[in-house]
N, C-alpha and C. Protein backbone atom coordinates (compact mmCIF):
# COMPACT_ATOMS: atom_id res chain seq x y z
N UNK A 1 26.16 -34.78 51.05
CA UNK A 1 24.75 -34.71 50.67
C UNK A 1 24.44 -35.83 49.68
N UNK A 2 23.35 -36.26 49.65
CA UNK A 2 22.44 -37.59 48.69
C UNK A 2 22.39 -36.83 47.44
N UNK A 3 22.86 -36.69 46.08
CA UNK A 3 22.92 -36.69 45.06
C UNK A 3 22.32 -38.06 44.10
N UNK A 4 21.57 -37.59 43.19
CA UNK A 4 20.79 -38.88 42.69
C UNK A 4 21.65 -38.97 40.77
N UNK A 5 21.68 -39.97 40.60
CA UNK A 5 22.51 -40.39 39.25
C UNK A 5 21.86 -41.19 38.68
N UNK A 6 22.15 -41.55 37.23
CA UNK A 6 20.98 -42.50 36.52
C UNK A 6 21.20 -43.67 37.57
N UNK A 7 22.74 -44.09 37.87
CA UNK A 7 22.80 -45.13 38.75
C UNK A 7 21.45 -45.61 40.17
N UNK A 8 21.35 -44.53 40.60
CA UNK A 8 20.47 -44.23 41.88
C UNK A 8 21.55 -43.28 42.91
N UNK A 9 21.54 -43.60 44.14
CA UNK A 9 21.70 -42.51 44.63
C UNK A 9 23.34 -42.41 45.01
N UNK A 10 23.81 -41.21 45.43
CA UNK A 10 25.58 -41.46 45.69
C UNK A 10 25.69 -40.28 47.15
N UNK A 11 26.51 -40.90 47.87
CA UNK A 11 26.93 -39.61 48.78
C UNK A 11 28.03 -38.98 47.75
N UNK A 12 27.68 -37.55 48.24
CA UNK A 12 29.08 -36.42 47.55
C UNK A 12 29.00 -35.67 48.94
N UNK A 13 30.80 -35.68 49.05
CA UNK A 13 30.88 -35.25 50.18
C UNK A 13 31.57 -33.73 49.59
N UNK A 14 31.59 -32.58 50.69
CA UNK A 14 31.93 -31.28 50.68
C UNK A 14 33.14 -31.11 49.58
N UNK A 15 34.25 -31.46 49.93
CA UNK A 15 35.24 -31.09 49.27
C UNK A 15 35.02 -31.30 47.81
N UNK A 16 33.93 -32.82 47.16
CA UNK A 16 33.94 -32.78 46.08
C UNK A 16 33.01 -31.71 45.75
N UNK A 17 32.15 -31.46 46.29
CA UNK A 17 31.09 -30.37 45.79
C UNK A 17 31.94 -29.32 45.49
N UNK A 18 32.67 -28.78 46.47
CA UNK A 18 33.40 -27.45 46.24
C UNK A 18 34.32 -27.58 45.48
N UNK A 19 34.63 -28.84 44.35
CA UNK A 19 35.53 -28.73 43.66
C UNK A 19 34.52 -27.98 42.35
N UNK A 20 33.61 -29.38 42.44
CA UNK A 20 32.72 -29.06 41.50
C UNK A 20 32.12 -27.61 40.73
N UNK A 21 31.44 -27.38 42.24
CA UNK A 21 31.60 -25.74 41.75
C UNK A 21 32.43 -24.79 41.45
N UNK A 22 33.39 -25.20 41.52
CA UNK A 22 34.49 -24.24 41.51
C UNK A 22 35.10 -24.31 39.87
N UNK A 23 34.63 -25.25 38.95
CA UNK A 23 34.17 -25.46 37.66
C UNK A 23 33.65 -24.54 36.72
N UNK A 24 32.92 -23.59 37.89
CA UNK A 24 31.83 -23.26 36.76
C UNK A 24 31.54 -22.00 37.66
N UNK A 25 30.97 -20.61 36.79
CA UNK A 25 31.08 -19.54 37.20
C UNK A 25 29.91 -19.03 38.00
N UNK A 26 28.89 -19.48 38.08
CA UNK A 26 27.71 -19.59 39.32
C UNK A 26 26.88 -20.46 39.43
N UNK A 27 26.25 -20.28 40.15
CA UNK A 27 25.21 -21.83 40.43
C UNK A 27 23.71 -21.26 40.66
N UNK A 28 22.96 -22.25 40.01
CA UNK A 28 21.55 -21.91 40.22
C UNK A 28 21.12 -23.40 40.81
N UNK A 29 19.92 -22.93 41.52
CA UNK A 29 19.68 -23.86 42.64
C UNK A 29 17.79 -23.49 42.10
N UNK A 30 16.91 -24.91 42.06
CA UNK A 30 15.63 -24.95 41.67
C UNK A 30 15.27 -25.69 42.35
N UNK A 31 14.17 -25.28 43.76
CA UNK A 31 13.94 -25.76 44.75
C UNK A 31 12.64 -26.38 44.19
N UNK A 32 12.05 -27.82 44.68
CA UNK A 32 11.04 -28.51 44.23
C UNK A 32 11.33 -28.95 43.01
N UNK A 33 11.97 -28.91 42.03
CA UNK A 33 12.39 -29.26 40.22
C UNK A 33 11.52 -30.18 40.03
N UNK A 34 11.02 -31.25 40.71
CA UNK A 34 9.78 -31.95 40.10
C UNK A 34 10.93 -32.99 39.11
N UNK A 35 10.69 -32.98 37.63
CA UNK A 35 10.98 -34.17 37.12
C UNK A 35 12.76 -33.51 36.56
N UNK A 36 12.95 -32.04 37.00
CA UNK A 36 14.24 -31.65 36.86
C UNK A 36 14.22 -31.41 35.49
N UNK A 37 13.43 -31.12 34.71
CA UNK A 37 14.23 -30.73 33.24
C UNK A 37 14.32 -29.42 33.02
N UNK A 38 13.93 -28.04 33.63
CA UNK A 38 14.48 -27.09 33.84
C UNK A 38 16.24 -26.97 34.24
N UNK A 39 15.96 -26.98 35.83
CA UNK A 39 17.65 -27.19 35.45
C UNK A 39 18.69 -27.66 34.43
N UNK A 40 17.75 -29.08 33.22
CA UNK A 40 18.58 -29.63 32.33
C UNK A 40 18.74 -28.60 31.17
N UNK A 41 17.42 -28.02 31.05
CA UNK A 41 17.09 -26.86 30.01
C UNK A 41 18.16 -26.13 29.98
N UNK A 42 18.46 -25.68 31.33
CA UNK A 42 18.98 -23.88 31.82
C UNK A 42 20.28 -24.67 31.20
N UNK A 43 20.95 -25.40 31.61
CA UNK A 43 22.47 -25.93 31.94
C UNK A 43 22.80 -26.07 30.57
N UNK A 44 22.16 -26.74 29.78
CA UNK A 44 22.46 -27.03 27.93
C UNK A 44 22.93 -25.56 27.40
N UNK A 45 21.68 -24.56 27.79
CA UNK A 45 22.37 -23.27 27.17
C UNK A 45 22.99 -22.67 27.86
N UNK A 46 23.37 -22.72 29.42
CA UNK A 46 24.66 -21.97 30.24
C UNK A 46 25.52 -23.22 30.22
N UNK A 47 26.95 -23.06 30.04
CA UNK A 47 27.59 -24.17 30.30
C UNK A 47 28.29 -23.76 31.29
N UNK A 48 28.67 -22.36 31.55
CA UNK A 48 29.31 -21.86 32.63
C UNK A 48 28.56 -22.24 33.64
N UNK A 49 27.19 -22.77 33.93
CA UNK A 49 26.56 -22.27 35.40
C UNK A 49 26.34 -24.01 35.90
N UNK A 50 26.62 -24.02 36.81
CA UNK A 50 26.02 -25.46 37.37
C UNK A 50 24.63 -25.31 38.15
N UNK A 51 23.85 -25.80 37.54
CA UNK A 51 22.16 -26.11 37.90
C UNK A 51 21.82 -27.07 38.18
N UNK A 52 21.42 -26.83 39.51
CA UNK A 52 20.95 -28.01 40.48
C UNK A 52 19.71 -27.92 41.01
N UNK A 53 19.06 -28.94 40.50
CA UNK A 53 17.79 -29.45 41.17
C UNK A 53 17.81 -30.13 42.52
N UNK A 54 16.44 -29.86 43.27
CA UNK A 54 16.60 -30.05 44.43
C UNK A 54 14.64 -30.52 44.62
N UNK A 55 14.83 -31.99 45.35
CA UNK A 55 13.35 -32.83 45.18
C UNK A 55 13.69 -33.55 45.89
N UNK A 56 12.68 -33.91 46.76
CA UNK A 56 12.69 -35.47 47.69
C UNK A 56 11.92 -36.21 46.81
N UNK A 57 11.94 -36.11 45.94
CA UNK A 57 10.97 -37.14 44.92
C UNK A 57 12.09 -38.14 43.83
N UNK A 58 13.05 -39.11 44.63
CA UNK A 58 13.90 -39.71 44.13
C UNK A 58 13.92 -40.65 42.29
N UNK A 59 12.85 -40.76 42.42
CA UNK A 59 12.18 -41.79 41.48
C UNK A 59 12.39 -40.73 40.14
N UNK A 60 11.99 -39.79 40.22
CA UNK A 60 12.04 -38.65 39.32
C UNK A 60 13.22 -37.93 39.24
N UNK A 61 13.86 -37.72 39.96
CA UNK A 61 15.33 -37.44 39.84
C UNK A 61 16.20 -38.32 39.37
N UNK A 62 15.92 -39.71 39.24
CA UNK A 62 16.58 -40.55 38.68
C UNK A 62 16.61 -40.56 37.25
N UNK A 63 14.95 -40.00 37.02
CA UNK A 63 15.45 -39.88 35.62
C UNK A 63 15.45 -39.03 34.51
N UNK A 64 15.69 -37.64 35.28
CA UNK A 64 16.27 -36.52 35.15
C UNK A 64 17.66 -36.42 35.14
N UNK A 65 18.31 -37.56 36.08
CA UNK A 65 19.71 -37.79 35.94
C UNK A 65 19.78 -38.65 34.50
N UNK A 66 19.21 -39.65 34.31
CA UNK A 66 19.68 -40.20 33.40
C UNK A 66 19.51 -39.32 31.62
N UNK A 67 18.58 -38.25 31.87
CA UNK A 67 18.57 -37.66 30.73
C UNK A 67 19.56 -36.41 30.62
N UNK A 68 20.05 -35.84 32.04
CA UNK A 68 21.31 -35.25 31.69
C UNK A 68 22.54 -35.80 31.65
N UNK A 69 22.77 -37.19 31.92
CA UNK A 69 23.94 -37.83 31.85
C UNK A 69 24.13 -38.46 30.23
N UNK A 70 23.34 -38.23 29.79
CA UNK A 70 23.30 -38.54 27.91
C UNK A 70 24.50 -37.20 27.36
N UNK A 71 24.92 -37.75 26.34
CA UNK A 71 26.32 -37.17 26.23
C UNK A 71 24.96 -35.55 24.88
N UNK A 72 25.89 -34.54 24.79
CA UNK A 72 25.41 -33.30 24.71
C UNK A 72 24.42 -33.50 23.43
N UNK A 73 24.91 -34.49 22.49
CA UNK A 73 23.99 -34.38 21.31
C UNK A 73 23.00 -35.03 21.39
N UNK A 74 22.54 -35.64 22.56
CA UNK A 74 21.37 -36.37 22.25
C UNK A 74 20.92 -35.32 23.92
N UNK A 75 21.15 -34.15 24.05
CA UNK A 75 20.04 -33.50 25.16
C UNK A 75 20.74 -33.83 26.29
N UNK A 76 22.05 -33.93 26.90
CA UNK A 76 22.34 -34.58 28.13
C UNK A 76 23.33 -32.92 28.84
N UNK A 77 23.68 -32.46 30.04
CA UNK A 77 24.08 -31.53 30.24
C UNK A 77 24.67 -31.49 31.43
N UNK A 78 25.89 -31.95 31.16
CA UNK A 78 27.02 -32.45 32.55
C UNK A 78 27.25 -31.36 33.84
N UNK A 79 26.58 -30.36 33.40
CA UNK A 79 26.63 -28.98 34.53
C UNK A 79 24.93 -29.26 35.48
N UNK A 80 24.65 -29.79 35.01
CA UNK A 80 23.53 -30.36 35.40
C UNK A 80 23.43 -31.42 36.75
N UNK A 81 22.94 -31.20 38.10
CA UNK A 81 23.15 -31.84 39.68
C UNK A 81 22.19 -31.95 40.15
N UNK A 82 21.75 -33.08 40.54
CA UNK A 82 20.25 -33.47 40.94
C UNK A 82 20.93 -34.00 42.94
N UNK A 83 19.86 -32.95 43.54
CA UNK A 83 19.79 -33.58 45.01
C UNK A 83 18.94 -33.50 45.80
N UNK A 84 18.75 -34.76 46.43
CA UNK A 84 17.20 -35.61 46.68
C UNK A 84 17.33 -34.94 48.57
N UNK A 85 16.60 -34.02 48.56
CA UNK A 85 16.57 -33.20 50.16
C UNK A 85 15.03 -32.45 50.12
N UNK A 86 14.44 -32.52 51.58
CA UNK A 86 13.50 -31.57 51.65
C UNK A 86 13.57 -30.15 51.40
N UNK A 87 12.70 -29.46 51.04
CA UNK A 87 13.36 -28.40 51.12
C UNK A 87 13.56 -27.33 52.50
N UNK A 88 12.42 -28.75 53.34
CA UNK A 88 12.75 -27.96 54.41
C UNK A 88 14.10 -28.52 55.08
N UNK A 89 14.77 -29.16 54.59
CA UNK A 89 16.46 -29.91 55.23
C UNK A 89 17.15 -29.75 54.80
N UNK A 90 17.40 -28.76 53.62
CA UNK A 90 18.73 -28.57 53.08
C UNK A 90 19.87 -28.72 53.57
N UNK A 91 20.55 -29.53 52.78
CA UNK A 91 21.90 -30.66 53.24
C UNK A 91 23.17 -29.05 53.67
N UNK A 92 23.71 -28.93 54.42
CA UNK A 92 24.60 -28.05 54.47
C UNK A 92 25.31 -27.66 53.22
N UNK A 93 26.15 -28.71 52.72
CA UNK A 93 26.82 -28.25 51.27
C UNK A 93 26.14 -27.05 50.50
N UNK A 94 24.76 -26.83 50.65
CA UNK A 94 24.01 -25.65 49.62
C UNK A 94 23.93 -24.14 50.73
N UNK A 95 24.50 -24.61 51.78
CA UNK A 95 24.60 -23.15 52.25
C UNK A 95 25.57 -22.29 51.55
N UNK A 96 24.50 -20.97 51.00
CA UNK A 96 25.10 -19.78 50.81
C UNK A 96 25.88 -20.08 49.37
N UNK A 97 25.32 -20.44 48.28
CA UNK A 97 25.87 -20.91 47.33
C UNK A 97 25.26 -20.63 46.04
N UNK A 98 23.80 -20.46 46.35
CA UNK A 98 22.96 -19.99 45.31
C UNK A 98 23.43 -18.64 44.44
N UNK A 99 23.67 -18.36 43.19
CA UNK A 99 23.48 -17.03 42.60
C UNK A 99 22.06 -16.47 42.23
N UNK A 100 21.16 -17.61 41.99
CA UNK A 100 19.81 -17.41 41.63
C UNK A 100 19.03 -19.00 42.07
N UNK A 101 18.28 -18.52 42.62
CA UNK A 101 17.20 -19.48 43.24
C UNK A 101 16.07 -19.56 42.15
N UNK A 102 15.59 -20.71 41.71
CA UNK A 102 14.12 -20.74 41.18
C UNK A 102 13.19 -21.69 41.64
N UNK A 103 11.80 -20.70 41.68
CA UNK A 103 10.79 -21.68 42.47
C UNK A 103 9.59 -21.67 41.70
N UNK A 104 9.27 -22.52 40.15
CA UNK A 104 8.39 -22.91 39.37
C UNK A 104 7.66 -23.90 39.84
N UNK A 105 6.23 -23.23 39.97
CA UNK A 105 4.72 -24.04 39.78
C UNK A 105 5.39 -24.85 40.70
N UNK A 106 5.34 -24.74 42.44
CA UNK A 106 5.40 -25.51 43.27
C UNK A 106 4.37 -26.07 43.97
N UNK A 107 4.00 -26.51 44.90
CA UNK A 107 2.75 -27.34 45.40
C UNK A 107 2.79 -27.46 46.87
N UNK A 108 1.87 -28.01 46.91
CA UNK A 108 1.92 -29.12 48.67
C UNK A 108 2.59 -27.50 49.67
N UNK A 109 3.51 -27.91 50.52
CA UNK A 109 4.19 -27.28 51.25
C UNK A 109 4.50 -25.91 50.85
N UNK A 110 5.70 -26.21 49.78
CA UNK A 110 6.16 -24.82 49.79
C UNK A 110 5.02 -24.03 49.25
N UNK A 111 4.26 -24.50 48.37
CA UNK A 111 2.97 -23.92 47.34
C UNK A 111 2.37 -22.53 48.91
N UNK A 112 2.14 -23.51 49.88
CA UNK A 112 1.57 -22.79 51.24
C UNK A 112 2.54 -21.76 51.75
N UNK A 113 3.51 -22.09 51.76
CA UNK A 113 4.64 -21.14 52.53
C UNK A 113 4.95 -19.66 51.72
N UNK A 114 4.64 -20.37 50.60
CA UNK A 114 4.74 -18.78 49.43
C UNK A 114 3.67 -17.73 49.13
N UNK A 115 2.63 -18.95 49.88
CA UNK A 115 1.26 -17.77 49.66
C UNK A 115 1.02 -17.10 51.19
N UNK A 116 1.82 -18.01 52.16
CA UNK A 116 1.28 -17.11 53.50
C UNK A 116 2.11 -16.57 53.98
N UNK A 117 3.19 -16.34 53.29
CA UNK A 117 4.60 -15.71 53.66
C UNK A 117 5.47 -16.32 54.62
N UNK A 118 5.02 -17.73 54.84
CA UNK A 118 5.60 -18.74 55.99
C UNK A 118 7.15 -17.92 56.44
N UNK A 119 7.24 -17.71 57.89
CA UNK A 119 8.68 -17.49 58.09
C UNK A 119 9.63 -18.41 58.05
N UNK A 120 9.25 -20.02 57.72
CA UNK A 120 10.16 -20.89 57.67
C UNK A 120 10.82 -20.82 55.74
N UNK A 121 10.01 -20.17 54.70
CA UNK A 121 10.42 -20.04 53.63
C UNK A 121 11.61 -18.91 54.01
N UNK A 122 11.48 -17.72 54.85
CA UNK A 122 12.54 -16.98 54.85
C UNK A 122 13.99 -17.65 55.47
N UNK A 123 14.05 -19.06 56.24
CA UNK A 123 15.46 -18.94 56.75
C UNK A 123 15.74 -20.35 55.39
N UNK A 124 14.73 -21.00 54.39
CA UNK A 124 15.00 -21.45 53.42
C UNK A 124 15.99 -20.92 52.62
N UNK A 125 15.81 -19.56 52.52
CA UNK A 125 15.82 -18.78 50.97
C UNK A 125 17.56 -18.24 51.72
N UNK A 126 17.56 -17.85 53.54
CA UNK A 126 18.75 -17.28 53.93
C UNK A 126 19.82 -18.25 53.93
N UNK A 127 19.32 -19.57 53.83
CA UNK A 127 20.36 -21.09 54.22
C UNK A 127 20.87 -21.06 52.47
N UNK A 128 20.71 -21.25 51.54
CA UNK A 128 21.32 -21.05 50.48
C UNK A 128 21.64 -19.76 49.66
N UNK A 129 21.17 -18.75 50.11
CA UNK A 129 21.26 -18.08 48.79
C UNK A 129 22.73 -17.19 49.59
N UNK A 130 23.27 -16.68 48.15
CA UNK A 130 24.99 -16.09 47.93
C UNK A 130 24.73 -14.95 48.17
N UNK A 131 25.26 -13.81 48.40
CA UNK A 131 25.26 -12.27 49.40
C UNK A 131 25.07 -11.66 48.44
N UNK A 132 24.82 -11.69 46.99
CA UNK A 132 24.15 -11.27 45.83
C UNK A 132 23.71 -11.82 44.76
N UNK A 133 22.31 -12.86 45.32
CA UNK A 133 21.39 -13.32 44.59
C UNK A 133 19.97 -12.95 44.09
N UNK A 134 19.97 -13.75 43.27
CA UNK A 134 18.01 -13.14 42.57
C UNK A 134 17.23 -14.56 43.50
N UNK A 135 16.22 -14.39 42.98
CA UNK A 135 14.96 -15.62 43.10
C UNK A 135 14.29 -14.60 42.00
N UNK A 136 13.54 -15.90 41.63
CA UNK A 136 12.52 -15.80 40.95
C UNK A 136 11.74 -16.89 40.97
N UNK A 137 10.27 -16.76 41.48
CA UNK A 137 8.89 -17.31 41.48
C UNK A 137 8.09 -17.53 40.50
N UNK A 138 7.24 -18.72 39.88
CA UNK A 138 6.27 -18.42 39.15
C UNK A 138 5.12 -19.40 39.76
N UNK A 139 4.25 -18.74 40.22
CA UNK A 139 2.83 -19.47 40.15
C UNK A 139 1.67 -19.76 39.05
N UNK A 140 0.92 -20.95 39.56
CA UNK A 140 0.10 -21.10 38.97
C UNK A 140 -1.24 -20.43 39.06
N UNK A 141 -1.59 -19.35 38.67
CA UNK A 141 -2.67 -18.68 39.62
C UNK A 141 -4.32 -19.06 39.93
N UNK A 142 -4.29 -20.35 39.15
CA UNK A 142 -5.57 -20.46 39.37
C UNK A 142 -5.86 -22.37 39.81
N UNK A 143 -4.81 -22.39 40.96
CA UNK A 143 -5.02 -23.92 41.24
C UNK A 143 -4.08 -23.65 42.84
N UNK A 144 -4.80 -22.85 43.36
CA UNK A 144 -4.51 -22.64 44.94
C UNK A 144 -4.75 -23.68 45.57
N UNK A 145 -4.59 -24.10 46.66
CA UNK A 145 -4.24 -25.10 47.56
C UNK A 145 -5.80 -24.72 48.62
N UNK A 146 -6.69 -25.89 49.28
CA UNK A 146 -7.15 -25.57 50.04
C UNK A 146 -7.04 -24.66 51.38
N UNK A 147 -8.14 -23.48 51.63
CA UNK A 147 -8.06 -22.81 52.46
C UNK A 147 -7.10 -21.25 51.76
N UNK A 148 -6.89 -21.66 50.65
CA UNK A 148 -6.04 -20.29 50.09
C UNK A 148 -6.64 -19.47 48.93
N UNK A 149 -6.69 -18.33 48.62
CA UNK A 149 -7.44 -17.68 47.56
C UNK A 149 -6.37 -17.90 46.31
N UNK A 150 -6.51 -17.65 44.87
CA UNK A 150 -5.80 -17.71 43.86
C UNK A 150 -4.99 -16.44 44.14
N UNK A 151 -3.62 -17.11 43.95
CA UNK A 151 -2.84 -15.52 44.01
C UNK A 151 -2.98 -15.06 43.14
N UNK A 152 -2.98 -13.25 43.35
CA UNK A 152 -2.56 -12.32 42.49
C UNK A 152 -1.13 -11.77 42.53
N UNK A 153 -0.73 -10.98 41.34
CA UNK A 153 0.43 -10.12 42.06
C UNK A 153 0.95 -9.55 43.40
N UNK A 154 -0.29 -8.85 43.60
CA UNK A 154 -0.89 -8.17 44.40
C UNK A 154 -0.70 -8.76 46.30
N UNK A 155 -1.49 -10.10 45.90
CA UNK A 155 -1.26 -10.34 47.29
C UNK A 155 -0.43 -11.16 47.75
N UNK A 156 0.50 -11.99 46.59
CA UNK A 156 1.81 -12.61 46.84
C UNK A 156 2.51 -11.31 46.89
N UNK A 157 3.13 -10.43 46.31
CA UNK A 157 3.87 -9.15 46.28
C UNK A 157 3.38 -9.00 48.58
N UNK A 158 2.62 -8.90 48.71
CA UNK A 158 1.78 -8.17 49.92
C UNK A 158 2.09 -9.47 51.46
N UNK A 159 2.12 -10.55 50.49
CA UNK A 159 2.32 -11.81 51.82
C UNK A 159 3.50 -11.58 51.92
N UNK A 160 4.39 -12.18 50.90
CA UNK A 160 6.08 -12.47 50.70
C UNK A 160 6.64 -11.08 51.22
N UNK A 161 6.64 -10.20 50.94
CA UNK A 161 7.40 -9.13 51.43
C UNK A 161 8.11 -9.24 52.69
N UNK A 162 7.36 -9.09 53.84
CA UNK A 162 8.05 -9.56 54.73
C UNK A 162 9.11 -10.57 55.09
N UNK A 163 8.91 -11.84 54.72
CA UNK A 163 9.59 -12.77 54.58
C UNK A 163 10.72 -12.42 53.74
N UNK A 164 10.74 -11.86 52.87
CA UNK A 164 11.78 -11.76 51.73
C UNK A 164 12.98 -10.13 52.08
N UNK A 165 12.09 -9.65 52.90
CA UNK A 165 13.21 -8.81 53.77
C UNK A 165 13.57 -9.58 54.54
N UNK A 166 12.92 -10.56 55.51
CA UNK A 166 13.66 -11.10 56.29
C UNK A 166 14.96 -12.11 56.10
N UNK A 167 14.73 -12.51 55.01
CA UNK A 167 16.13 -13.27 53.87
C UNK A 167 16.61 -12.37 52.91
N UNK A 168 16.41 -10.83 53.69
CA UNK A 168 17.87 -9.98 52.91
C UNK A 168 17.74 -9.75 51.16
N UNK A 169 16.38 -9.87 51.38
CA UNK A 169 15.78 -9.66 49.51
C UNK A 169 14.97 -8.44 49.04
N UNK A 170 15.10 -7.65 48.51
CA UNK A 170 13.49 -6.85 48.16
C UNK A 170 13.10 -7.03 46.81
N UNK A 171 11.66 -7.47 46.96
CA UNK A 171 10.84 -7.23 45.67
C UNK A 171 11.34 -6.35 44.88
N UNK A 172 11.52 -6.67 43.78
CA UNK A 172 11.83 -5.73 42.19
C UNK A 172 10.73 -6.27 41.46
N UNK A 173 9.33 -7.41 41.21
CA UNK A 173 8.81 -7.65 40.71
C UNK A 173 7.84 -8.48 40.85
N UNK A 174 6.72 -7.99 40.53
CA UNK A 174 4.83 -9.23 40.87
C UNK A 174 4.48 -8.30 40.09
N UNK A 175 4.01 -9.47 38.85
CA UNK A 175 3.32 -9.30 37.77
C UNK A 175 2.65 -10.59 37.20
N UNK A 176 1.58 -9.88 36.43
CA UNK A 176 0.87 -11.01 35.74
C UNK A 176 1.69 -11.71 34.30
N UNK A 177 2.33 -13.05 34.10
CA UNK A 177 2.53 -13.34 33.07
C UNK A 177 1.90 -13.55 31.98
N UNK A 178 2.35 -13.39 30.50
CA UNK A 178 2.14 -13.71 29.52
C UNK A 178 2.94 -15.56 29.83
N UNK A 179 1.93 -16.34 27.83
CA UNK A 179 2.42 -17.39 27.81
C UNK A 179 3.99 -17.18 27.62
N UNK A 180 4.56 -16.58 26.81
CA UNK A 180 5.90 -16.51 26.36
C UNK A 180 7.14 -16.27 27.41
N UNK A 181 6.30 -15.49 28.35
CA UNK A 181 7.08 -15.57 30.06
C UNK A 181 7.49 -17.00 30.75
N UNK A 182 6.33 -18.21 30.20
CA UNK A 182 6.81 -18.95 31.23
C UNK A 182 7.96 -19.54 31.44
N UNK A 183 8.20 -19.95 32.47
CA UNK A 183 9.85 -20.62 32.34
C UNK A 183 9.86 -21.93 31.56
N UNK A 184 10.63 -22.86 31.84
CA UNK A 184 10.69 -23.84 30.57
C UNK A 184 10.74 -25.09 31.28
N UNK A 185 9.74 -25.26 32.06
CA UNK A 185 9.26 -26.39 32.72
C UNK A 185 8.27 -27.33 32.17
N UNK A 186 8.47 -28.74 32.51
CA UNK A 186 7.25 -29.19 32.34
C UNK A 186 6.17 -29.10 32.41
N UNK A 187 5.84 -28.23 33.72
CA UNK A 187 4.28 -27.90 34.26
C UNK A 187 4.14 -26.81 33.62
N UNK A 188 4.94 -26.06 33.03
CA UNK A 188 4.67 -25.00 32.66
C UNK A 188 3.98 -25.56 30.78
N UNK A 189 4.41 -26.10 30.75
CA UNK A 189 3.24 -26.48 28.97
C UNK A 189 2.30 -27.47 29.13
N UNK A 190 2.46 -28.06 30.64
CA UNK A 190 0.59 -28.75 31.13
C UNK A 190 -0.19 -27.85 31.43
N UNK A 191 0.41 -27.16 32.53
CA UNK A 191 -0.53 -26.26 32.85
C UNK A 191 -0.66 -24.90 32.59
N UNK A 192 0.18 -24.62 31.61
CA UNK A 192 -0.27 -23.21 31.12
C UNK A 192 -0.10 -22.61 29.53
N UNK A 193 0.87 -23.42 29.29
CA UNK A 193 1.02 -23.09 27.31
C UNK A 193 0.02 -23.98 26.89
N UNK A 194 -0.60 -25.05 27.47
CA UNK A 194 -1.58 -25.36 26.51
C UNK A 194 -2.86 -25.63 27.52
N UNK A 195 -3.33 -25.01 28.83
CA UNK A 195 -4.64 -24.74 28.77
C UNK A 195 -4.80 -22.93 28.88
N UNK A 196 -3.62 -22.08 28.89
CA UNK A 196 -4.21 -20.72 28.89
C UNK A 196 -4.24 -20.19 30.44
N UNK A 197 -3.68 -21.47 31.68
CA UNK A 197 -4.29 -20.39 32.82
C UNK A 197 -3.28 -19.54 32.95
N UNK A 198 -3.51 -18.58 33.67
CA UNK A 198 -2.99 -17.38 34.13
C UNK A 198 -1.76 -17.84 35.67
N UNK A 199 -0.74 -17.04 34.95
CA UNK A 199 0.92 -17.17 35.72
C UNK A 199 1.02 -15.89 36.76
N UNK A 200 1.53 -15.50 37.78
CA UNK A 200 2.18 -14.78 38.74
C UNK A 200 3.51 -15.02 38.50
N UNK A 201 4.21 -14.03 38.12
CA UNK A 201 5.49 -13.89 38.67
C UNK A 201 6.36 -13.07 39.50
N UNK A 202 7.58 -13.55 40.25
CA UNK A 202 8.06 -12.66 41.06
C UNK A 202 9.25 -12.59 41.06
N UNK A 203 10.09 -11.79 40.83
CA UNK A 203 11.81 -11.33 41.16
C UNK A 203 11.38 -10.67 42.29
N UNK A 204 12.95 -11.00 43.06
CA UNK A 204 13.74 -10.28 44.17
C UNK A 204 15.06 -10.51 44.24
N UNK A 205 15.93 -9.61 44.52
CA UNK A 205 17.24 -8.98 44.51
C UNK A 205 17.79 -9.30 45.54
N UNK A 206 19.10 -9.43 45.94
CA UNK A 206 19.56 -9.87 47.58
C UNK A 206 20.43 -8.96 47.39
């Protein structure tokens, strides 16, 4: 699979991945990561977990790599794996590997697939995730995508369901967030610790 480094980009082939992981006591996988500093976030305070971002947006992964490849005191977090894939192409290596999936303030595509319960998000979520994983969702609730209403709990809880049995998951949670809920994303203090809009969130269990 295409792995991105401050360098630019590197093949890593299987065996090294599975060494890699085999490092570290689970793996979280953040589909869309955008400029990736979540995963860098999560990884600084888990050192056990390897967190991997996942973006076809190379340019930005580059330098998300280069800010986790900074040695620990200046913010850098070597458990930290950036890889440049659609999310609708996930490179084989991420099959079935996930312990927890996260899908913060996504857009475009998947943004659609999560609000209409797309069945192509369900063989997404079945191609990586481990035979006892979480996900967890957070939307933006008030910057829907043309042709879509602002989600609520309510009717993401009501779309996704299906889909999320069909990837071997059930809802444990759709609720309205507080600010202090949000995850620790970038978009998450543009667009919501400092204008106030209103968050959806969602757990499910595998």
């Amino acid at each position: 699979m295409e792995v991105i480094t401050r360098r630019g980009p590197r093949r890593m082939e299987l065996a090294e991945f599975q060494e890699l992981r085999a490092r570290y006591s689970s793996t979280l996988v953040d589909l869309g990561t955008g400029d990736g500093a979540w995963p860098r976030r999560f990884a600084r305070d888990y050192a056990n977990v390897l967190a991997i971002g996942v973006d076809s947006d190379r340019s930005a992964l580059r330098e998300a790599a280069k800010l986790a490849e900074r040695k620990p005191a200046r913010g850098g977090a070597m458990n930290a794996l950036y890889v440049a894939a659609r999310v609708e192409e996930l490179p084989s290596e991420l099959h079935s590997i996930a312990d927890w999936i996260t899908i913060y303030f996504p857009w475009a595509a998947l943004l659609k697939a999560i609000l209409s319960g797309d069945e192509q998000l369900a063989e997404i979520l079945n191609t990586i995730a481990a035979p006892r994983s979480r996900l967890s969702i957070v939307l933006n609730a008030e910057a829907a995508p043309e042709g879509f209403e602002n989600p609520t709990p309510e009717s993401v809880g009501t779309s996704l369901t299906p889909t999320l049995v069909a990837a071997g998951f059930r809802l444990t949670r759709s609720e309205w967030l507080d600010k202090p809920q949000a995850p620790a994303t970038t978009w998450a203090g543009r667009l919501v610790k400092g204008s106030g809009r209103a968050m959806v969130g969602l757990d499910a269990q595998r």
